[in-house]
PDB file of N, CA and C in Angstrom:
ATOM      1  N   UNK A   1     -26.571   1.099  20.459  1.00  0.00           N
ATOM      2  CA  UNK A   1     -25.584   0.045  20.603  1.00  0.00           C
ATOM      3  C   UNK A   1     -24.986  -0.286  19.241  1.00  0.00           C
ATOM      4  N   UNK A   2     -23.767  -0.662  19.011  1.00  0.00           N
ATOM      5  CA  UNK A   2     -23.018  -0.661  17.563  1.00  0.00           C
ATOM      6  C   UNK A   2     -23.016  -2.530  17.780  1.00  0.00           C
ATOM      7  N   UNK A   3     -23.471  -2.687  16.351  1.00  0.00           N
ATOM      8  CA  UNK A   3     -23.306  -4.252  16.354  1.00  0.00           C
ATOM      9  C   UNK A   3     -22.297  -4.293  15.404  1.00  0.00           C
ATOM     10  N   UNK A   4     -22.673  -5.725  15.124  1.00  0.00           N
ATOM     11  CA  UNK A   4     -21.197  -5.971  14.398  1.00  0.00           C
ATOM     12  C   UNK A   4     -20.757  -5.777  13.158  1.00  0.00           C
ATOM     13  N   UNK A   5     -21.832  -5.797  12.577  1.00  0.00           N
ATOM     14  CA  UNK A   5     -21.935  -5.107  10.931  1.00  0.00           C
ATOM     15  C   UNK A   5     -21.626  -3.301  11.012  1.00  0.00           C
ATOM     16  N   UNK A   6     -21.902  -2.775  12.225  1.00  0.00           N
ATOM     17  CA  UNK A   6     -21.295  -1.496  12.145  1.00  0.00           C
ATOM     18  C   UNK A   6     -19.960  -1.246  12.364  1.00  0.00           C
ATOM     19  N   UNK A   7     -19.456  -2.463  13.220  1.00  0.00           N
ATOM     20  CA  UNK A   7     -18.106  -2.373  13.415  1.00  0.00           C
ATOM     21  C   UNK A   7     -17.025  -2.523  12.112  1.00  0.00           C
ATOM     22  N   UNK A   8     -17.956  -3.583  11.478  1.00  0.00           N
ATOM     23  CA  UNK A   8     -16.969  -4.027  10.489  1.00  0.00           C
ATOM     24  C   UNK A   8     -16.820  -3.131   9.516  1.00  0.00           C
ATOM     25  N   UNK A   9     -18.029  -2.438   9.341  1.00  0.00           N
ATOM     26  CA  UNK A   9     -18.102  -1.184   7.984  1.00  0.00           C
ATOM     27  C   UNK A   9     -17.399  -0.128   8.298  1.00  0.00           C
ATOM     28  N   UNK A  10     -17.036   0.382   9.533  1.00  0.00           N
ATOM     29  CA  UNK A  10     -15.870   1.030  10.065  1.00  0.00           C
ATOM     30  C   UNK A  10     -15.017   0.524   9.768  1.00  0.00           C
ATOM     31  N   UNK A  11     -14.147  -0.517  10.626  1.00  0.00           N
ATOM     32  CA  UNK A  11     -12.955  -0.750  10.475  1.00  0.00           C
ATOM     33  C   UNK A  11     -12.811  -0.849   8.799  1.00  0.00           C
ATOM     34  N   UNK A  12     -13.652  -1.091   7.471  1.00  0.00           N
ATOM     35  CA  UNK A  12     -12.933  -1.682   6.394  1.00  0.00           C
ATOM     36  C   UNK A  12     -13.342  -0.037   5.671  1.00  0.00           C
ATOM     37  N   UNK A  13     -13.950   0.672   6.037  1.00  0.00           N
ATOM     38  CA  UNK A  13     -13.974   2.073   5.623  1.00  0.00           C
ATOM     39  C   UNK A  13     -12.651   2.676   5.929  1.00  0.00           C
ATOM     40  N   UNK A  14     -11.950   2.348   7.235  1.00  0.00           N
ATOM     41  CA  UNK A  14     -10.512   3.068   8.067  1.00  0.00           C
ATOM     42  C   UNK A  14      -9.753   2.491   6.750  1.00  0.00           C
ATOM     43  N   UNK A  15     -10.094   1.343   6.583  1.00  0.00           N
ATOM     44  CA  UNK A  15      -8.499   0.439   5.868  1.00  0.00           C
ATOM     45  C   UNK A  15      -8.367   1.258   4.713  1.00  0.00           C
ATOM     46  N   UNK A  16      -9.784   1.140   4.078  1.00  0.00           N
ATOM     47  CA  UNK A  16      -9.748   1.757   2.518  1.00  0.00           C
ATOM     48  C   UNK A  16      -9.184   2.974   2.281  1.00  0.00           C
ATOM     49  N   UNK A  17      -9.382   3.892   3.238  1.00  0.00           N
ATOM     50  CA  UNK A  17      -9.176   5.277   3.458  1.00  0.00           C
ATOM     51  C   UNK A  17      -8.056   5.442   3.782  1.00  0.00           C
ATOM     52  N   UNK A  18      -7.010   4.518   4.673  1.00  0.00           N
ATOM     53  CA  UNK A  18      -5.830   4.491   5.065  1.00  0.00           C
ATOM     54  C   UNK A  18      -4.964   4.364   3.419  1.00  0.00           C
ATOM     55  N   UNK A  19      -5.588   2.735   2.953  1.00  0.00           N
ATOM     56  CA  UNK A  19      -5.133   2.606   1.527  1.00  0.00           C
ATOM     57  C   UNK A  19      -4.329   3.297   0.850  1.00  0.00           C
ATOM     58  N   UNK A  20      -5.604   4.545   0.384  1.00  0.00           N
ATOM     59  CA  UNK A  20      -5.818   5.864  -0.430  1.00  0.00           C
ATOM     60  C   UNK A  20      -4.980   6.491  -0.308  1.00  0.00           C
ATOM     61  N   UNK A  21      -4.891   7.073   1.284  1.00  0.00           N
ATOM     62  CA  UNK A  21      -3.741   8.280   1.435  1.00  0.00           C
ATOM     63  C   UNK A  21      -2.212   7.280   1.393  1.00  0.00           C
ATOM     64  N   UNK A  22      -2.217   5.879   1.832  1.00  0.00           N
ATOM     65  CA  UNK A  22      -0.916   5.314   1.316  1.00  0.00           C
ATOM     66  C   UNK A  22      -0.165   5.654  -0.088  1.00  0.00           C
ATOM     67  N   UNK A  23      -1.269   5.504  -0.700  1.00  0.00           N
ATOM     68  CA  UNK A  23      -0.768   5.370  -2.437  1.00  0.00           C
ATOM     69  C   UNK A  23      -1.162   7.170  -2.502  1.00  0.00           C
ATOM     70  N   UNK A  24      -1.472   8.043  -2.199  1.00  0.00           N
ATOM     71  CA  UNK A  24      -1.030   8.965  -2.337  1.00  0.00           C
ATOM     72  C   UNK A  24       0.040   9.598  -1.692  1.00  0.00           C
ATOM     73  N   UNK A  25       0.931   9.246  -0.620  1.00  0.00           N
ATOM     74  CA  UNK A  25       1.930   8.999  -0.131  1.00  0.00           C
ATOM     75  C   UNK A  25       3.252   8.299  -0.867  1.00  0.00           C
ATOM     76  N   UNK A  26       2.600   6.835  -1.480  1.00  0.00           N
ATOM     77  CA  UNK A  26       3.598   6.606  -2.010  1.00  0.00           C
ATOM     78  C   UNK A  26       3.891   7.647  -3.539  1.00  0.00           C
ATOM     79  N   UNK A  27       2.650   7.682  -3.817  1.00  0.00           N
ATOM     80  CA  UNK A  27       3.173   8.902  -5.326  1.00  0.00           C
ATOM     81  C   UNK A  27       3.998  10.127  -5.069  1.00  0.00           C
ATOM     82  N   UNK A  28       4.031  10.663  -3.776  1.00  0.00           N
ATOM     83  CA  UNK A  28       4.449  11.897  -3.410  1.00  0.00           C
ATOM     84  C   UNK A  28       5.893  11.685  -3.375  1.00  0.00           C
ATOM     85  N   UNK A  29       5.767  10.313  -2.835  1.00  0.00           N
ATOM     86  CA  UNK A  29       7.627   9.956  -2.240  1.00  0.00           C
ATOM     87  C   UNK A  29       7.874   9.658  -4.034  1.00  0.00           C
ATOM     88  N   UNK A  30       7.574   9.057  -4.594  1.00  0.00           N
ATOM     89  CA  UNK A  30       8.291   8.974  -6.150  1.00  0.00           C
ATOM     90  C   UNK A  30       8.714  10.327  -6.785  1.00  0.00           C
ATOM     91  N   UNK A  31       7.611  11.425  -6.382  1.00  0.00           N
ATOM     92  CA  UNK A  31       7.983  12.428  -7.005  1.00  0.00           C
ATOM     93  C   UNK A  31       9.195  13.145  -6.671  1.00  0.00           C
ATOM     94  N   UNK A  32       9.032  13.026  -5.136  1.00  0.00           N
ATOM     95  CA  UNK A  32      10.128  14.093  -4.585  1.00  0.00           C
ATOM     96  C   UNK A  32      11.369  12.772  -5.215  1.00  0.00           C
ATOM     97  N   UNK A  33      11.369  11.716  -4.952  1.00  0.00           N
ATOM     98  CA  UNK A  33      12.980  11.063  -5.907  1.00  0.00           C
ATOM     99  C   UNK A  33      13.223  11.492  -6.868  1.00  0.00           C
ATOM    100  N   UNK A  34      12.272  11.968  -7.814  1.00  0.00           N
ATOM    101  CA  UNK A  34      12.349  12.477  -9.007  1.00  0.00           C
ATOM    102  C   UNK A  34      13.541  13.716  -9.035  1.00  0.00           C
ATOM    103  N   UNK A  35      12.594  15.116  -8.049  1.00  0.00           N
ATOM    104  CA  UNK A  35      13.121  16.136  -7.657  1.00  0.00           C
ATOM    105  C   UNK A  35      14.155  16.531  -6.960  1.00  0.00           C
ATOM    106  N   UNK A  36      14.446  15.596  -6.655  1.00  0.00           N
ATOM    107  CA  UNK A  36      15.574  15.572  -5.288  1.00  0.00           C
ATOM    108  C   UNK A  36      16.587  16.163  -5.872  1.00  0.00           C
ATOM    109  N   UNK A  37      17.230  15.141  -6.764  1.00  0.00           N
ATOM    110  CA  UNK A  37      18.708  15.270  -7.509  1.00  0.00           C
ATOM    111  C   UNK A  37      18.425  16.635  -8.411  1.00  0.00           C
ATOM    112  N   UNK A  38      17.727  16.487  -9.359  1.00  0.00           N
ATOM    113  CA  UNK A  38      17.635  18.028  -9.831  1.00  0.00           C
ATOM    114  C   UNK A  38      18.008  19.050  -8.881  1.00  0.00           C
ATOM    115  N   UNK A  39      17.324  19.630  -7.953  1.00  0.00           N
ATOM    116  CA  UNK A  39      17.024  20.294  -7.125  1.00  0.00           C
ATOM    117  C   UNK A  39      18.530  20.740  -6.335  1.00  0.00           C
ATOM    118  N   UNK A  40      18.874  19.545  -5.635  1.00  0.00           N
ATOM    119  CA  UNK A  40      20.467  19.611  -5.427  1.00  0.00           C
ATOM    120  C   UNK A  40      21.110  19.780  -6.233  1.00  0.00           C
ATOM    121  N   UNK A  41      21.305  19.485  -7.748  1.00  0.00           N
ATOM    122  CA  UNK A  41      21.903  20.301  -8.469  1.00  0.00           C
ATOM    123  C   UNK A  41      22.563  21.320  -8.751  1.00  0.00           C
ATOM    124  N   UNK A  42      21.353  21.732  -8.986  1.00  0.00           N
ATOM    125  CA  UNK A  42      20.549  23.730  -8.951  1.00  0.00           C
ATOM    126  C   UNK A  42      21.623  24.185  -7.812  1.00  0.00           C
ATOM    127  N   UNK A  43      20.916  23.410  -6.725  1.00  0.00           N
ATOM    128  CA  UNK A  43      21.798  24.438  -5.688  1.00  0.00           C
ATOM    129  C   UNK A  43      22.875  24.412  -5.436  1.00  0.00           C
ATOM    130  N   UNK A  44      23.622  23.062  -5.837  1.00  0.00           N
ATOM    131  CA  UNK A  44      25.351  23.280  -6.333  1.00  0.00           C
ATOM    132  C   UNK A  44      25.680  24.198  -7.535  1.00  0.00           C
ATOM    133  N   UNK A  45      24.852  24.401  -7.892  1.00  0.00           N
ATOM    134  CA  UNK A  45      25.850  25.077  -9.434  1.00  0.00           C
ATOM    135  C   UNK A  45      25.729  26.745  -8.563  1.00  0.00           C
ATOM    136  N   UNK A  46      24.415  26.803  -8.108  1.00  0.00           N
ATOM    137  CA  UNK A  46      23.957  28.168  -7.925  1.00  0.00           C
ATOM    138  C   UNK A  46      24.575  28.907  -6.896  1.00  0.00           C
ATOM    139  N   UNK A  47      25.495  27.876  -6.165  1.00  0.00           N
ATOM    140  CA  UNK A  47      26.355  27.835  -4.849  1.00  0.00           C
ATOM    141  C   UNK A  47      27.796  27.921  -5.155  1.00  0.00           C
ATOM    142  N   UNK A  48      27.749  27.178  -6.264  1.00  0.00           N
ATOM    143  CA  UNK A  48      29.440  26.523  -6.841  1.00  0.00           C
ATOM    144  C   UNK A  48      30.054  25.736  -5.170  1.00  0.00           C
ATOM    145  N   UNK A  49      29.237  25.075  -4.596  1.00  0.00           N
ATOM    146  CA  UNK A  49      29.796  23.782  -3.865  1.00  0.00           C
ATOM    147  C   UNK A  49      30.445  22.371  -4.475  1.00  0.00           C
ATOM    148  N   UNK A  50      31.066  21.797  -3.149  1.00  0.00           N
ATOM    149  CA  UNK A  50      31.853  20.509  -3.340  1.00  0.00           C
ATOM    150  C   UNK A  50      30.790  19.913  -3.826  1.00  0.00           C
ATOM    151  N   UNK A  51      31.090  18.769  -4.800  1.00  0.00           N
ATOM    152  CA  UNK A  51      29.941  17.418  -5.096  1.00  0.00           C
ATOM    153  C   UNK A  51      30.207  16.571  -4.512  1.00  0.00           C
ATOM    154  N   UNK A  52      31.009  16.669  -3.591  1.00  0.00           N
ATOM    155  CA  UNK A  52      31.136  15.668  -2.436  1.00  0.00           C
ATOM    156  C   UNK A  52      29.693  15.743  -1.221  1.00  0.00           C
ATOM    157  N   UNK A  53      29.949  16.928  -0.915  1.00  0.00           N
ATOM    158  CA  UNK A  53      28.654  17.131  -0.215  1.00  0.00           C
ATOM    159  C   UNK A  53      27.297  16.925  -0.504  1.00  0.00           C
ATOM    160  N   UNK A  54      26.902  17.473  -1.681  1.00  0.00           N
ATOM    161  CA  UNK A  54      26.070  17.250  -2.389  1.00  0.00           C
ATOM    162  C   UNK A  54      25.213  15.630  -2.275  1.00  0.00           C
ATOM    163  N   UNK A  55      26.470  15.031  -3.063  1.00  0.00           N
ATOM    164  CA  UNK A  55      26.464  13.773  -3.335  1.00  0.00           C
ATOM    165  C   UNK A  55      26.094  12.883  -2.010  1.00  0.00           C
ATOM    166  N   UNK A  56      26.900  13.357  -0.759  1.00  0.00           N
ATOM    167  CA  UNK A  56      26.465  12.691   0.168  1.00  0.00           C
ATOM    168  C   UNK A  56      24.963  12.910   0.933  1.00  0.00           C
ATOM    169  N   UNK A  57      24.681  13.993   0.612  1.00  0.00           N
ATOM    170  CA  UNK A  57      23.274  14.731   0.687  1.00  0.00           C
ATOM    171  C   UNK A  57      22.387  14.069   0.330  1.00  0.00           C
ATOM    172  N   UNK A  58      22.887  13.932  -0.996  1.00  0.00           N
ATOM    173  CA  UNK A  58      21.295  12.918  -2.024  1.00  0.00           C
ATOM    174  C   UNK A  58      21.632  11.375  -1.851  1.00  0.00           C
ATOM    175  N   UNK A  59      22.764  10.844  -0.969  1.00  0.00           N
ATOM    176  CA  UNK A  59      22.706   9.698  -0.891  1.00  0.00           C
ATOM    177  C   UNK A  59      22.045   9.303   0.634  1.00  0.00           C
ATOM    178  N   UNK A  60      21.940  10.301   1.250  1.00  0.00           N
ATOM    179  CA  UNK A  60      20.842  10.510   2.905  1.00  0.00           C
ATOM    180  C   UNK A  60      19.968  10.176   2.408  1.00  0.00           C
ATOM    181  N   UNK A  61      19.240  11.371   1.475  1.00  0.00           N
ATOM    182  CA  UNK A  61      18.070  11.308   1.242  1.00  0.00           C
ATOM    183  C   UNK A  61      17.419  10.091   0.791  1.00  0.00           C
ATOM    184  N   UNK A  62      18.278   9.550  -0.115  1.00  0.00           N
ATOM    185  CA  UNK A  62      17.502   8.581  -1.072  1.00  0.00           C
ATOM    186  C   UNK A  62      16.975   7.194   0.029  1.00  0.00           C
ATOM    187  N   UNK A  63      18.333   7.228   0.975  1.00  0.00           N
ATOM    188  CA  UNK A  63      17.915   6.051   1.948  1.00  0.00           C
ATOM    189  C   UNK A  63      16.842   6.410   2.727  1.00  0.00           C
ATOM    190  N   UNK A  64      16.894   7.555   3.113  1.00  0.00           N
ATOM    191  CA  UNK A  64      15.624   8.097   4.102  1.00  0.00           C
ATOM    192  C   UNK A  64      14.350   8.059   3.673  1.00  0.00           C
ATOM    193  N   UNK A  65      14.105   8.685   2.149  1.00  0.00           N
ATOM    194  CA  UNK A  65      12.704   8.118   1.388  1.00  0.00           C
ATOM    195  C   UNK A  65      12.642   6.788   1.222  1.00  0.00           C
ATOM    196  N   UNK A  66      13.960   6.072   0.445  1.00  0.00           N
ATOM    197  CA  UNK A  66      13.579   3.971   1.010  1.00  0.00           C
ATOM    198  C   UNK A  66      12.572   3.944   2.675  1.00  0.00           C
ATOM    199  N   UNK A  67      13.624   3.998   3.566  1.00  0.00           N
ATOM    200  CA  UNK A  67      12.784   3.528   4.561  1.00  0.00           C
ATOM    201  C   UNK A  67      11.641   4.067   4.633  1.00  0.00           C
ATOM    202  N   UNK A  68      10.972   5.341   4.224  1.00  0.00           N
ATOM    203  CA  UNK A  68       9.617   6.205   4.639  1.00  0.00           C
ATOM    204  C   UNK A  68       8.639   4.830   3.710  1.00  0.00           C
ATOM    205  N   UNK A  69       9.383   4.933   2.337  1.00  0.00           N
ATOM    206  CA  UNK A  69       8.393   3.949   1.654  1.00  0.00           C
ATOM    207  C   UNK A  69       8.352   2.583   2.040  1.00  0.00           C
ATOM    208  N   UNK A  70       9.733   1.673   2.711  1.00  0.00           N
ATOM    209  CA  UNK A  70       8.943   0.233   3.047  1.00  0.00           C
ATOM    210  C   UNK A  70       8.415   0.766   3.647  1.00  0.00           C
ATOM    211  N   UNK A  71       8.926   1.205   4.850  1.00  0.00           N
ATOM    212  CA  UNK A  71       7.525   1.598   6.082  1.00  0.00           C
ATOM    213  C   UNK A  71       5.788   1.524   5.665  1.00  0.00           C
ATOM    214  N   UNK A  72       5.780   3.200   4.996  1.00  0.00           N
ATOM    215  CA  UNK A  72       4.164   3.148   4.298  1.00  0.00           C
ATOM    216  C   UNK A  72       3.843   1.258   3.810  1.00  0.00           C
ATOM    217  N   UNK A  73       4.508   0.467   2.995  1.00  0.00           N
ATOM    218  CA  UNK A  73       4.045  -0.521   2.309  1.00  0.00           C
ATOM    219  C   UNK A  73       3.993  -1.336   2.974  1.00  0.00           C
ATOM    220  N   UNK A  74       4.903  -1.563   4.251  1.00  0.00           N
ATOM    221  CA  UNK A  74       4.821  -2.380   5.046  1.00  0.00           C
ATOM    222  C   UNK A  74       3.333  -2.666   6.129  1.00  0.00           C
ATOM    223  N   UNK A  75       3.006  -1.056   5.972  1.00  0.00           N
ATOM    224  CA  UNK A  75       1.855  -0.919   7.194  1.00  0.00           C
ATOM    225  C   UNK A  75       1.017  -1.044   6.346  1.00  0.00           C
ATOM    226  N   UNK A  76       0.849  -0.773   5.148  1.00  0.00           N
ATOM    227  CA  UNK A  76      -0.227  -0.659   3.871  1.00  0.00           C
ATOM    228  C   UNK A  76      -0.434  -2.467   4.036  1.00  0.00           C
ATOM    229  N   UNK A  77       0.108  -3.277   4.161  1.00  0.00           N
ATOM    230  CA  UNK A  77       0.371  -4.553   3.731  1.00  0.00           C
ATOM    231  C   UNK A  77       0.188  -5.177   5.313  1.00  0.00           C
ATOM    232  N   UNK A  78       0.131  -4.386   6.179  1.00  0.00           N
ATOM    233  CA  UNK A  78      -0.148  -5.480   7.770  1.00  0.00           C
ATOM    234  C   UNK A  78      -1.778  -5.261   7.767  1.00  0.00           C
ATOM    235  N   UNK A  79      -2.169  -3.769   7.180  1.00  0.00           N
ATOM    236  CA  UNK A  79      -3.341  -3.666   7.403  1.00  0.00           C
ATOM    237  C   UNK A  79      -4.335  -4.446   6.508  1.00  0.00           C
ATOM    238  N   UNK A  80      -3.761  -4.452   5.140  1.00  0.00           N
ATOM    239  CA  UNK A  80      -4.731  -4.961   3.914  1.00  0.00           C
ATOM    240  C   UNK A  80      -4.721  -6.365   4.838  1.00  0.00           C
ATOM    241  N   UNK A  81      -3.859  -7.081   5.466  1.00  0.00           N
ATOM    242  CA  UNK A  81      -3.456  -8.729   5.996  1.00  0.00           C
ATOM    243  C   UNK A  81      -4.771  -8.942   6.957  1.00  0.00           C
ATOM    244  N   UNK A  82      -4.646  -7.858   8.055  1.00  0.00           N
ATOM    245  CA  UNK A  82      -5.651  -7.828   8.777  1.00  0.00           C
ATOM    246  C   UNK A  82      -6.978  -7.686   8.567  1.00  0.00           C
ATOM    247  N   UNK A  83      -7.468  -6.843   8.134  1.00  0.00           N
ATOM    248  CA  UNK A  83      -8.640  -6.703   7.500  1.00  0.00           C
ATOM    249  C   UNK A  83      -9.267  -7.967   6.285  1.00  0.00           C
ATOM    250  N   UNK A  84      -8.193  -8.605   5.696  1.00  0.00           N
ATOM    251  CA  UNK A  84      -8.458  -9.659   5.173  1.00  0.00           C
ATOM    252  C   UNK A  84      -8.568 -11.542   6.536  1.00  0.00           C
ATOM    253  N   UNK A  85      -7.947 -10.754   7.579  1.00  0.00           N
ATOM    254  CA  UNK A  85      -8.311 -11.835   8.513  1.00  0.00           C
ATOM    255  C   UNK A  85      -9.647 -12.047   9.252  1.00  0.00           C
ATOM    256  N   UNK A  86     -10.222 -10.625   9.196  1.00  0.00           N
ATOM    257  CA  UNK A  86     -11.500 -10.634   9.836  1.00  0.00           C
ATOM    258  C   UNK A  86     -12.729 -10.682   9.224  1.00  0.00           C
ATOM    259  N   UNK A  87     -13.225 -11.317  10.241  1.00  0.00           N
ATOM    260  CA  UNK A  87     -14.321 -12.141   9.153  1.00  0.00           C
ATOM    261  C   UNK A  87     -15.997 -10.834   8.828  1.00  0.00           C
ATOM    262  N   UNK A  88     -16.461 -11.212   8.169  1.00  0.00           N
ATOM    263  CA  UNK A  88     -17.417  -9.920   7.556  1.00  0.00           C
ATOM    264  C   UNK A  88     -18.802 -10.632   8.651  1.00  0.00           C
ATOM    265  N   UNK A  89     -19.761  -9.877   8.877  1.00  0.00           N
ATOM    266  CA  UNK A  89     -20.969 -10.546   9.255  1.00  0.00           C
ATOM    267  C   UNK A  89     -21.227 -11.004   8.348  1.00  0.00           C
ATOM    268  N   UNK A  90     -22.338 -12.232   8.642  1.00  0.00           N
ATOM    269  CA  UNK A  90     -23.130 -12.974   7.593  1.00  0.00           C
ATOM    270  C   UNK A  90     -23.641 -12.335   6.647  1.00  0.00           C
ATOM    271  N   UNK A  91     -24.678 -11.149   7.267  1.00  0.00           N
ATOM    272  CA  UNK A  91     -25.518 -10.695   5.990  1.00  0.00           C
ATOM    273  C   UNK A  91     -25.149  -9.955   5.090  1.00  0.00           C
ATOM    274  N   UNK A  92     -23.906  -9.545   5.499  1.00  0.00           N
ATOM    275  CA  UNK A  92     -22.475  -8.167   4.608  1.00  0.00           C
ATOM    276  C   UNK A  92     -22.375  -9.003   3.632  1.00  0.00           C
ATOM    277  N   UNK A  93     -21.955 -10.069   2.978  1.00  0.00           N
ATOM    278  CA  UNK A  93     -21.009 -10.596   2.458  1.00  0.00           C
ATOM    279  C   UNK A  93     -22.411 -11.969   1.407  1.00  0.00           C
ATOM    280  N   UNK A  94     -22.834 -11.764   0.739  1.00  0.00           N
ATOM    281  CA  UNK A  94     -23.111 -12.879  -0.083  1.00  0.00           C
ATOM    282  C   UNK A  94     -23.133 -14.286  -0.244  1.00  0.00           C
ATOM    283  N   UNK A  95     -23.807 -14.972  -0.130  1.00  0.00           N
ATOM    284  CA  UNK A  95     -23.343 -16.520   0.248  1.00  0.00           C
ATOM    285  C   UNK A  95     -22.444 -16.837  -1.118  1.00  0.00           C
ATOM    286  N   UNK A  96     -23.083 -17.085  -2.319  1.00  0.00           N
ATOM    287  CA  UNK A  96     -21.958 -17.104  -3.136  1.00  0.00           C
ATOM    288  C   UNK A  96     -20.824 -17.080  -2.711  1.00  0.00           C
ATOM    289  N   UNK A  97     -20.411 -15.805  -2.949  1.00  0.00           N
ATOM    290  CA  UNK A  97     -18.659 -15.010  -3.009  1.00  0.00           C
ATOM    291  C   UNK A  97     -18.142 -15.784  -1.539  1.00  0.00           C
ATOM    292  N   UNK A  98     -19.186 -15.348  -0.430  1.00  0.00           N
ATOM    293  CA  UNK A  98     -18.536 -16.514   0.803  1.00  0.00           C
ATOM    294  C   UNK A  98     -17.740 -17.802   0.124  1.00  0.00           C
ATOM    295  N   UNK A  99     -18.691 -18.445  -0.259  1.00  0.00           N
ATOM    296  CA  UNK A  99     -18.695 -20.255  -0.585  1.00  0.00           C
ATOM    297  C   UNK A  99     -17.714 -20.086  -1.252  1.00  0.00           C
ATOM    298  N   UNK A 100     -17.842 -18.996  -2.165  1.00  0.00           N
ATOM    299  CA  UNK A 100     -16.680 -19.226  -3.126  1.00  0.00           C
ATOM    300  C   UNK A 100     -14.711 -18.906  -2.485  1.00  0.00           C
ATOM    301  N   UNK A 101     -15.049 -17.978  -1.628  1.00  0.00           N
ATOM    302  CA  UNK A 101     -13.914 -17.734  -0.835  1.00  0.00           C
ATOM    303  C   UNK A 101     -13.520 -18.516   0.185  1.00  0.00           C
ATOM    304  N   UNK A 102     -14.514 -19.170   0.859  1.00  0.00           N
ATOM    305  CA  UNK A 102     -13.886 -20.286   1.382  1.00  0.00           C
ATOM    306  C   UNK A 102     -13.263 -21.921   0.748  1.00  0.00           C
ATOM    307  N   UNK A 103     -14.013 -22.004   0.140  1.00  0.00           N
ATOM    308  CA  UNK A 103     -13.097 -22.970  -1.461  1.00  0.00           C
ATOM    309  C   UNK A 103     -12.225 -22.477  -1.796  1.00  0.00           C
ATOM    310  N   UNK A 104     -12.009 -21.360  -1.944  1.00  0.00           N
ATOM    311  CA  UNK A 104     -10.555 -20.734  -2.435  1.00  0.00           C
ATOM    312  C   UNK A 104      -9.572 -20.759  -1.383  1.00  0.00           C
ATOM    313  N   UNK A 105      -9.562 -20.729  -0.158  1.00  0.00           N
ATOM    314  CA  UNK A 105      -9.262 -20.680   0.745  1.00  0.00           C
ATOM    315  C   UNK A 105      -8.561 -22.272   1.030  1.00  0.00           C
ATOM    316  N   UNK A 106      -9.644 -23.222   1.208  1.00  0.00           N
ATOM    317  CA  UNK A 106      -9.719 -24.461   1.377  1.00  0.00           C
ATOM    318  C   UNK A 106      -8.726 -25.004   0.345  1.00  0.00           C
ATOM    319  N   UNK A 107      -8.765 -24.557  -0.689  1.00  0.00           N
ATOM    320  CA  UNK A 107      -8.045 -25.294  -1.906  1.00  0.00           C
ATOM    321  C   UNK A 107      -7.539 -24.291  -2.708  1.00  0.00           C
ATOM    322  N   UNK A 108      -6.178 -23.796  -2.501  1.00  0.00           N
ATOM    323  CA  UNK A 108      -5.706 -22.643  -2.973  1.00  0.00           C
ATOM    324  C   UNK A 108      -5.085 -23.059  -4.318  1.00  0.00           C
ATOM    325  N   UNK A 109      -4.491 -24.151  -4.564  1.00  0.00           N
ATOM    326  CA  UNK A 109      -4.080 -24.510  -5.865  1.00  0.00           C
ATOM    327  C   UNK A 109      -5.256 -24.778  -7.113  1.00  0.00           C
ATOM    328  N   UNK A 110      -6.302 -25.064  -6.338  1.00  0.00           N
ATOM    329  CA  UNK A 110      -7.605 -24.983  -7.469  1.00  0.00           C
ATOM    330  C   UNK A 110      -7.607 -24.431  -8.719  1.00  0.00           C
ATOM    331  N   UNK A 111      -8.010 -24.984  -9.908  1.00  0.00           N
ATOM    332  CA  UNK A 111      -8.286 -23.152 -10.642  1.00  0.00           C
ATOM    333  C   UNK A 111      -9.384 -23.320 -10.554  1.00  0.00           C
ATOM    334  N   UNK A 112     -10.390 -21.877 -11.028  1.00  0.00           N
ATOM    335  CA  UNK A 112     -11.405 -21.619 -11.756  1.00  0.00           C
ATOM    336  C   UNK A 112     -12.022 -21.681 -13.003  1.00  0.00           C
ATOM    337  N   UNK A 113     -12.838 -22.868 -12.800  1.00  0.00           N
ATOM    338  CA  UNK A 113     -13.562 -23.341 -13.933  1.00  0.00           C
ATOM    339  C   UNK A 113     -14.368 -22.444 -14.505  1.00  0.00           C
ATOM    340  N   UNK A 114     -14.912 -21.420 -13.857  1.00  0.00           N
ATOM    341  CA  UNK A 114     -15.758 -20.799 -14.231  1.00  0.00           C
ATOM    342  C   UNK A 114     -15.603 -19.475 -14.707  1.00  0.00           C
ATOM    343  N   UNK A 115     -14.119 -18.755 -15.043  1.00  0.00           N
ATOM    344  CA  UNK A 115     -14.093 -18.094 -16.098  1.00  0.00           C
ATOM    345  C   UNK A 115     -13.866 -18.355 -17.441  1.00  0.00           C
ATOM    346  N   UNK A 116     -13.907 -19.520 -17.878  1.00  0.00           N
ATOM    347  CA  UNK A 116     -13.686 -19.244 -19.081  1.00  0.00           C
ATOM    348  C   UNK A 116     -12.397 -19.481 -20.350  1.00  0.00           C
ATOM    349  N   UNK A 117     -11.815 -20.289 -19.141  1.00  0.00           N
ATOM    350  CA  UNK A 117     -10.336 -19.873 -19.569  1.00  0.00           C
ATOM    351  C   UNK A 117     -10.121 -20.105 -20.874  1.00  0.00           C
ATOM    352  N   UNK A 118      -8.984 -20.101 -21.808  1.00  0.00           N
ATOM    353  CA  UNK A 118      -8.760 -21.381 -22.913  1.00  0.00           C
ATOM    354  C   UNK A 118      -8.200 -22.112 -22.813  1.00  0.00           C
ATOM    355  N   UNK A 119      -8.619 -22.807 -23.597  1.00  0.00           N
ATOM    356  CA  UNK A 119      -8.196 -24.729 -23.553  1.00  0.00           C
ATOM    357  C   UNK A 119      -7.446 -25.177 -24.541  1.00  0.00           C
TER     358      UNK A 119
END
């Protein structure tokens, strides 16, 4: 039978792992922006095409990688939301860091006395 501490170490194992390949997703999409325009370039000169076409080419693209990336950040950002809504079992989670997260919670303008700050 899966209790609830197994559930939860799943679901926040999925998130983390989802995370990961996000931000390796999002690095991939930076690169290819990088490459894009070069690339089309190349193949105008190597073509001797209109830069009209071209131009309208890499102006597809660029919108089409925008939306791929809110998208990824958007879902990157419903999931981190969620997973931050659900609550951990008792014995997962530390009374401390609890206490302390629910004070933080409770009183979000607070600061923390207890790093150190300067004065």
């Amino acid at each position: 039978m899966e209790t609830k501490d197994d559930r939860y170490n799943a679901l926040h194992e999925y998130v983390q792992t989802l995370h990961e390949k996000n931000k390796k997703r999002v690095k991939a999409s930076c690169i290819i922006l990088v490459l894009l325009p070069v690339a089309l370039e190349l193949i105008r000169l190597l073509t001797d095409s209109d830069k009209t076409v071209f131009l309208a080419i890499w102006i597809f693209c660029m919108f089409a990688i925008s939306v791929y990336l809110v998208s990824v950040e958007y879902l990157d950002h419903v999931m981190q939301k969620r997973l931050g809504g659900v609550e951990a079992p008792e014995n997962l989670v530390p009374t401390d860091i609890r206490d302390k997260v629910k004070e933080k919670l409770e009183h979000p303008d607070a600061e923390d006395t207890e790093e150190g700050g300067d004065e």
